[in-house]
Every structure is written in C-alpha cells, then in structure tokens.
PDB file of N, CA and C in Angstrom:
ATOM      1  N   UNK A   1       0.654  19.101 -12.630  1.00  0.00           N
ATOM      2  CA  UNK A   1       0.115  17.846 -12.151  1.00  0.00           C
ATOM      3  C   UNK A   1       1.073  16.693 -12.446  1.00  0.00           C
ATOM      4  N   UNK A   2       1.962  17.052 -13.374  1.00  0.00           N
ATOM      5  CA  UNK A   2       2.831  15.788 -14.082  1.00  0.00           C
ATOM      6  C   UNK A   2       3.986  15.634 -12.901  1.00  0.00           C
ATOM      7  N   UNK A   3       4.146  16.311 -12.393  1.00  0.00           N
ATOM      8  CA  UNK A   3       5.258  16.677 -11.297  1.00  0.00           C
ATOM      9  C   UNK A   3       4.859  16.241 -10.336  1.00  0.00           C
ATOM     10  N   UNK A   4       3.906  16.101  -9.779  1.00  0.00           N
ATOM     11  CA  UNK A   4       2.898  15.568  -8.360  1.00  0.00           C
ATOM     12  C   UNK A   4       3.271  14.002  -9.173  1.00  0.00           C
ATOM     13  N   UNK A   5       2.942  13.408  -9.838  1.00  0.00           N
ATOM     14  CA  UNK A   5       2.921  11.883 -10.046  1.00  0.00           C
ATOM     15  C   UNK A   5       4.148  11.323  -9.984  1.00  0.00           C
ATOM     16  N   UNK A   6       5.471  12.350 -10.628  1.00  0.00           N
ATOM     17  CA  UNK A   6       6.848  11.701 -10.518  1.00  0.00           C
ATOM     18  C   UNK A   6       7.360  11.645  -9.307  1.00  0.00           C
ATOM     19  N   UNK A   7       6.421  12.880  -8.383  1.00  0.00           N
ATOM     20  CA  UNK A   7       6.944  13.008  -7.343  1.00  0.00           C
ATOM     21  C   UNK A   7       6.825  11.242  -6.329  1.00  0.00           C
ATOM     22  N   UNK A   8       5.420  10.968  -6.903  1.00  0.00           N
ATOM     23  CA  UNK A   8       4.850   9.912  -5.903  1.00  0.00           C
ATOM     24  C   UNK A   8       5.463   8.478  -6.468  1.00  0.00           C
ATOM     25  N   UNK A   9       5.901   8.690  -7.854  1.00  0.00           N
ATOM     26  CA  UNK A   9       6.964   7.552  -8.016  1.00  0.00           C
ATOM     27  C   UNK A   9       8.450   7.630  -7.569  1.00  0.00           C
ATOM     28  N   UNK A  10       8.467   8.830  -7.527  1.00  0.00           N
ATOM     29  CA  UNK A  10       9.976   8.720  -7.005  1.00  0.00           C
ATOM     30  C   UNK A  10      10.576   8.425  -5.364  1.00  0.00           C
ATOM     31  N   UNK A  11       8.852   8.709  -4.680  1.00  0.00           N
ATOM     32  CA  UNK A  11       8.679   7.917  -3.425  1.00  0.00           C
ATOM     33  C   UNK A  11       9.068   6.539  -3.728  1.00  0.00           C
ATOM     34  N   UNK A  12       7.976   5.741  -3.923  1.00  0.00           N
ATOM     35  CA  UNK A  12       8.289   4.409  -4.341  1.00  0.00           C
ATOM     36  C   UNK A  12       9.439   3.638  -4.872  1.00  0.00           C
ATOM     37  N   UNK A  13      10.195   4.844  -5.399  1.00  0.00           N
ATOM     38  CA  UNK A  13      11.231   3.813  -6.481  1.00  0.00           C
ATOM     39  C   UNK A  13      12.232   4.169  -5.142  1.00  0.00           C
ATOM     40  N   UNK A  14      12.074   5.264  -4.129  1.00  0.00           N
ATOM     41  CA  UNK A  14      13.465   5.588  -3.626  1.00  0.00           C
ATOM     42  C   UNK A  14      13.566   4.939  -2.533  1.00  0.00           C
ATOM     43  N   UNK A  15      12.166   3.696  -2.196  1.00  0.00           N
ATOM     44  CA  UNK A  15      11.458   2.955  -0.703  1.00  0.00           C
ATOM     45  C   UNK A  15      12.258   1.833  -1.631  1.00  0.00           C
ATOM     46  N   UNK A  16      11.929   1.583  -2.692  1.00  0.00           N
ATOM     47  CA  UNK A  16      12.346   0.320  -3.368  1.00  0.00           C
ATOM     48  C   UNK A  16      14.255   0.451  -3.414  1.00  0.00           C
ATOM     49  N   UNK A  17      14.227   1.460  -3.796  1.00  0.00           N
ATOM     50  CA  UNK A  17      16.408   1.385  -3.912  1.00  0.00           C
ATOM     51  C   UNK A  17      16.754   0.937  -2.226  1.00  0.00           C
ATOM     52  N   UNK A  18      16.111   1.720  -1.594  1.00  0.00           N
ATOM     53  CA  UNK A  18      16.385   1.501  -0.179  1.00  0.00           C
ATOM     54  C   UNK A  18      16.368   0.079   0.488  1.00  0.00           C
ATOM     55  N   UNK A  19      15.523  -0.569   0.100  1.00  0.00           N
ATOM     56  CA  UNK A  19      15.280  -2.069   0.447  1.00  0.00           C
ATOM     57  C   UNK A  19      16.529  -2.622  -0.406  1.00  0.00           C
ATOM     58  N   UNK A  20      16.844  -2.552  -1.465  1.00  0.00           N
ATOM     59  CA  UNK A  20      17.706  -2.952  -2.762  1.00  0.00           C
ATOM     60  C   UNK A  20      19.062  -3.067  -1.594  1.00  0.00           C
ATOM     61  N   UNK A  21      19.353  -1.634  -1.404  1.00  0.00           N
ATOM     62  CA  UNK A  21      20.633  -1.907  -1.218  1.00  0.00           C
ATOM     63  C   UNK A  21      21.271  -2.166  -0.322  1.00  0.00           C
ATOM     64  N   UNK A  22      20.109  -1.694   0.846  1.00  0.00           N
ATOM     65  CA  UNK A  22      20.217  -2.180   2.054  1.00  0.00           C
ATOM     66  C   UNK A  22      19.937  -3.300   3.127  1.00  0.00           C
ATOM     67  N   UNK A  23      19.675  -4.468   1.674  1.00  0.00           N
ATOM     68  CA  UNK A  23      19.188  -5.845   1.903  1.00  0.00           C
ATOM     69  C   UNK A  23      18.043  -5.768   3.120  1.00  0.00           C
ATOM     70  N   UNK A  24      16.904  -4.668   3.252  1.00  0.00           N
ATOM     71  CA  UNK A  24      15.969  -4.808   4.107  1.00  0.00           C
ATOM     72  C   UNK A  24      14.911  -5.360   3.235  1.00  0.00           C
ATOM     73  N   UNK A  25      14.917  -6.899   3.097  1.00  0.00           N
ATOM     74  CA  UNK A  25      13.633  -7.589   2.326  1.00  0.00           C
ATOM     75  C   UNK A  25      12.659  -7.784   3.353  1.00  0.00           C
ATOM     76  N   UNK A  26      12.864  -7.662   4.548  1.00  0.00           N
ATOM     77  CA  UNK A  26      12.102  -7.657   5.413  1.00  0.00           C
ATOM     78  C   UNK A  26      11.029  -6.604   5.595  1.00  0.00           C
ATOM     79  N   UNK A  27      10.866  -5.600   5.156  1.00  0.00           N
ATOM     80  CA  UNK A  27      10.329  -4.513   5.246  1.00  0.00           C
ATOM     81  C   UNK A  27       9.401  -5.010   3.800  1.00  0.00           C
ATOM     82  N   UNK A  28       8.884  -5.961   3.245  1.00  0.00           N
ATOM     83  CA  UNK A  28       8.643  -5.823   1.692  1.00  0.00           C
ATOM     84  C   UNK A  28       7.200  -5.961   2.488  1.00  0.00           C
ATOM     85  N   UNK A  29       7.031  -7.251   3.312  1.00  0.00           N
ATOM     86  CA  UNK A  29       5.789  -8.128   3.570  1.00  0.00           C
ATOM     87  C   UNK A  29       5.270  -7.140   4.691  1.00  0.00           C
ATOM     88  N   UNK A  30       5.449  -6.487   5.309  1.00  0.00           N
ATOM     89  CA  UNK A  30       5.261  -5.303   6.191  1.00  0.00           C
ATOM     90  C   UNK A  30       4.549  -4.295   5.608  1.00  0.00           C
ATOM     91  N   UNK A  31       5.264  -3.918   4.366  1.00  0.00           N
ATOM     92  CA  UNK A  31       4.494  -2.694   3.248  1.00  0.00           C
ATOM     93  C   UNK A  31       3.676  -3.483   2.463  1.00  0.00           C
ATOM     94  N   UNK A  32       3.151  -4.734   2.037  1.00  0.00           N
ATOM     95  CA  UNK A  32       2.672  -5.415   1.080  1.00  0.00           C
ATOM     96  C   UNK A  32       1.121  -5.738   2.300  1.00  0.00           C
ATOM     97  N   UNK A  33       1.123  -5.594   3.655  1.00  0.00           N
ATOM     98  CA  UNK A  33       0.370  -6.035   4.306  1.00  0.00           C
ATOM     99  C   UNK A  33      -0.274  -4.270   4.735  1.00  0.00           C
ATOM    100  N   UNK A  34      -0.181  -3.305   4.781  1.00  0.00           N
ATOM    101  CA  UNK A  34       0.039  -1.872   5.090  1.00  0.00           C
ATOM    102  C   UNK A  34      -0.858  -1.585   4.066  1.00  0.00           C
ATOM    103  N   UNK A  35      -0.430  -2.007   2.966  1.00  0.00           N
ATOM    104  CA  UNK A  35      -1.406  -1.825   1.756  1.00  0.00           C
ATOM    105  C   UNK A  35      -2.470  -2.180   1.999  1.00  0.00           C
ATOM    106  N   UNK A  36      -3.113  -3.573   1.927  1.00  0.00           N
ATOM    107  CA  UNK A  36      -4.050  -4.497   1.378  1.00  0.00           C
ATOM    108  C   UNK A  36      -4.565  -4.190   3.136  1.00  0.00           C
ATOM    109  N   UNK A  37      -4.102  -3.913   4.025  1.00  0.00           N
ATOM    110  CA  UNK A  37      -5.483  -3.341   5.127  1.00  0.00           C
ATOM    111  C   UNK A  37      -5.615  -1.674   4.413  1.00  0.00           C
ATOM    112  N   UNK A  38      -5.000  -1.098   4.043  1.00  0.00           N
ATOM    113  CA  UNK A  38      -5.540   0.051   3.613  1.00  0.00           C
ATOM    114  C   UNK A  38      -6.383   0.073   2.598  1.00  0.00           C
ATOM    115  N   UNK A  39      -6.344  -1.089   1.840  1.00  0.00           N
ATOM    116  CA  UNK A  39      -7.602  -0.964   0.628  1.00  0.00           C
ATOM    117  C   UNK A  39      -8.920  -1.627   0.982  1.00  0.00           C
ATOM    118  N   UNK A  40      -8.374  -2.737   2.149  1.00  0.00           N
ATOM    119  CA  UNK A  40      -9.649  -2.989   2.802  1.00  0.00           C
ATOM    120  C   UNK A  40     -10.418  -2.057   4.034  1.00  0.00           C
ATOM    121  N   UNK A  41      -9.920  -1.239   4.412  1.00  0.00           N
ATOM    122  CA  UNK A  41     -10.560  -0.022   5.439  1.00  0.00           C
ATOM    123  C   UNK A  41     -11.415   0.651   4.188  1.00  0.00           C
ATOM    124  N   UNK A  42     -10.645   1.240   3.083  1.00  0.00           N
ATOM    125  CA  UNK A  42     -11.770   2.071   1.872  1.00  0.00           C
ATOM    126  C   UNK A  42     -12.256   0.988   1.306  1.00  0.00           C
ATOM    127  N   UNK A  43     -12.463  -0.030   1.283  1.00  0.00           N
ATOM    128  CA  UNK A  43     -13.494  -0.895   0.501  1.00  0.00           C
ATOM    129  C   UNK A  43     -14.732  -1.206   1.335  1.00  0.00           C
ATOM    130  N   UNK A  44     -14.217  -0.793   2.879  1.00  0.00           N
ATOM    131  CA  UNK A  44     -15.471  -1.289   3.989  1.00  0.00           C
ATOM    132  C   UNK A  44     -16.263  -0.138   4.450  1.00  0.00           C
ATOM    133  N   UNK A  45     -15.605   0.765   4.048  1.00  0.00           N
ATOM    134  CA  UNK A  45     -16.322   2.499   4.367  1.00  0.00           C
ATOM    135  C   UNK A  45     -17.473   2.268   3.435  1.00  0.00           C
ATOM    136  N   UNK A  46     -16.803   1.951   1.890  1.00  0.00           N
ATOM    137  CA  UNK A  46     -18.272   2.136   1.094  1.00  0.00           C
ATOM    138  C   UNK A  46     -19.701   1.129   1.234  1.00  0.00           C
ATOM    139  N   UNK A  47     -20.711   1.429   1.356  1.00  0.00           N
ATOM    140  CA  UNK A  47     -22.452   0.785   2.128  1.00  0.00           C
ATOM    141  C   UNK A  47     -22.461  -0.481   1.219  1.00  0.00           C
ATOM    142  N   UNK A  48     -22.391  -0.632  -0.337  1.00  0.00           N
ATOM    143  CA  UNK A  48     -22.577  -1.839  -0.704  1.00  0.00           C
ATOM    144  C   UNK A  48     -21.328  -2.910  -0.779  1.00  0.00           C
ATOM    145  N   UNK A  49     -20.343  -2.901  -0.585  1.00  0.00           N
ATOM    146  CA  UNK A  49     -19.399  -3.909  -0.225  1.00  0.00           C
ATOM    147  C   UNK A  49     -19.369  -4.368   1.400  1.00  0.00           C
ATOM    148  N   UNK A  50     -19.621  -3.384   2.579  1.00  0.00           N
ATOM    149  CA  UNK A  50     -19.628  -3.638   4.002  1.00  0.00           C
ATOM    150  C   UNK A  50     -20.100  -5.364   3.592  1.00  0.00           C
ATOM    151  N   UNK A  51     -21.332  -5.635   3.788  1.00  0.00           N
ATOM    152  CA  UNK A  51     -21.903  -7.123   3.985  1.00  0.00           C
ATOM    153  C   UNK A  51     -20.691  -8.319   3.534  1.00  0.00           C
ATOM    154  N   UNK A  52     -19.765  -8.018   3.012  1.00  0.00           N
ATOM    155  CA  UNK A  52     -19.326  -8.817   2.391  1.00  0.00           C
ATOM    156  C   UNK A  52     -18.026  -8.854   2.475  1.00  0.00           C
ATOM    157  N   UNK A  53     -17.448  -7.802   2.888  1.00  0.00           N
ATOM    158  CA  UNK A  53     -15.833  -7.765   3.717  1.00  0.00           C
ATOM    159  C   UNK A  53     -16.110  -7.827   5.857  1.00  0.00           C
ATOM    160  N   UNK A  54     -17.102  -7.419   6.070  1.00  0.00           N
ATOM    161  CA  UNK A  54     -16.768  -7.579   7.175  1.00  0.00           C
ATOM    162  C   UNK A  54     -16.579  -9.220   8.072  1.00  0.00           C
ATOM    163  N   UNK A  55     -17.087 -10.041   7.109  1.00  0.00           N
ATOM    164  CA  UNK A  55     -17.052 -11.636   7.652  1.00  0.00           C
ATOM    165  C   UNK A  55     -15.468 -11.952   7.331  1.00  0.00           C
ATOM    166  N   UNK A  56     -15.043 -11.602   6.700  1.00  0.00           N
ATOM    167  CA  UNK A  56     -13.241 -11.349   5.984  1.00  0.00           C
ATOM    168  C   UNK A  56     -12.303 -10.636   7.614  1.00  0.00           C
ATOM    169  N   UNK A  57     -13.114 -10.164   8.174  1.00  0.00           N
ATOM    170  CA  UNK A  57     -12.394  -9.818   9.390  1.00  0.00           C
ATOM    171  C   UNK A  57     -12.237 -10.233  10.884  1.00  0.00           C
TER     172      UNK A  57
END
C-alpha cells in the first residue's frame, strides 16, 4: 500500500517538475480549477450538502 501512495506523489511532484522547468505556469490555474469542480461534483452527490452548493452554481 506504501508504494500505491509514492506512486500518487510521484505523479504530482513529476506534473509539478514539469511546469518547473518548462515554465508552463499556465497550466497551474487550469489544474487548481480541475480540482475544486471535482470536489464540488462529490460534495453535491452527497443528499445533505446538495441545498447548499447548488445556488453556488
């Protein structure tokens, strides 16, 4: 299981070198927005938060 987690940081750190060196800062607000609708799709699936994210949309 310890190997599955480095694996999923070593995603991240190797998305992050990539932006680093390849001066794509542009890609930051793209993945920073990718996120935060993905935590709002699973925050609106669950029955007692709906009332209260869907006016947010």
């Amino acid at each position: 299981m310890k190997k599955r987690k480095s694996k999923n940081y070593g995603v991240m750190r190797e998305l992050w070198m990539f932006m680093k060196e390849n001066k794509k800062w542009w890609l930051l607000p793209i993945i920073i927005m990718l996120i935060l609708v993905g935590i709002l799709i699973v925050l609106g699936q669950s029955t007692p938060l709906s009332p209260f994210i869907y006016p947010l949309i």
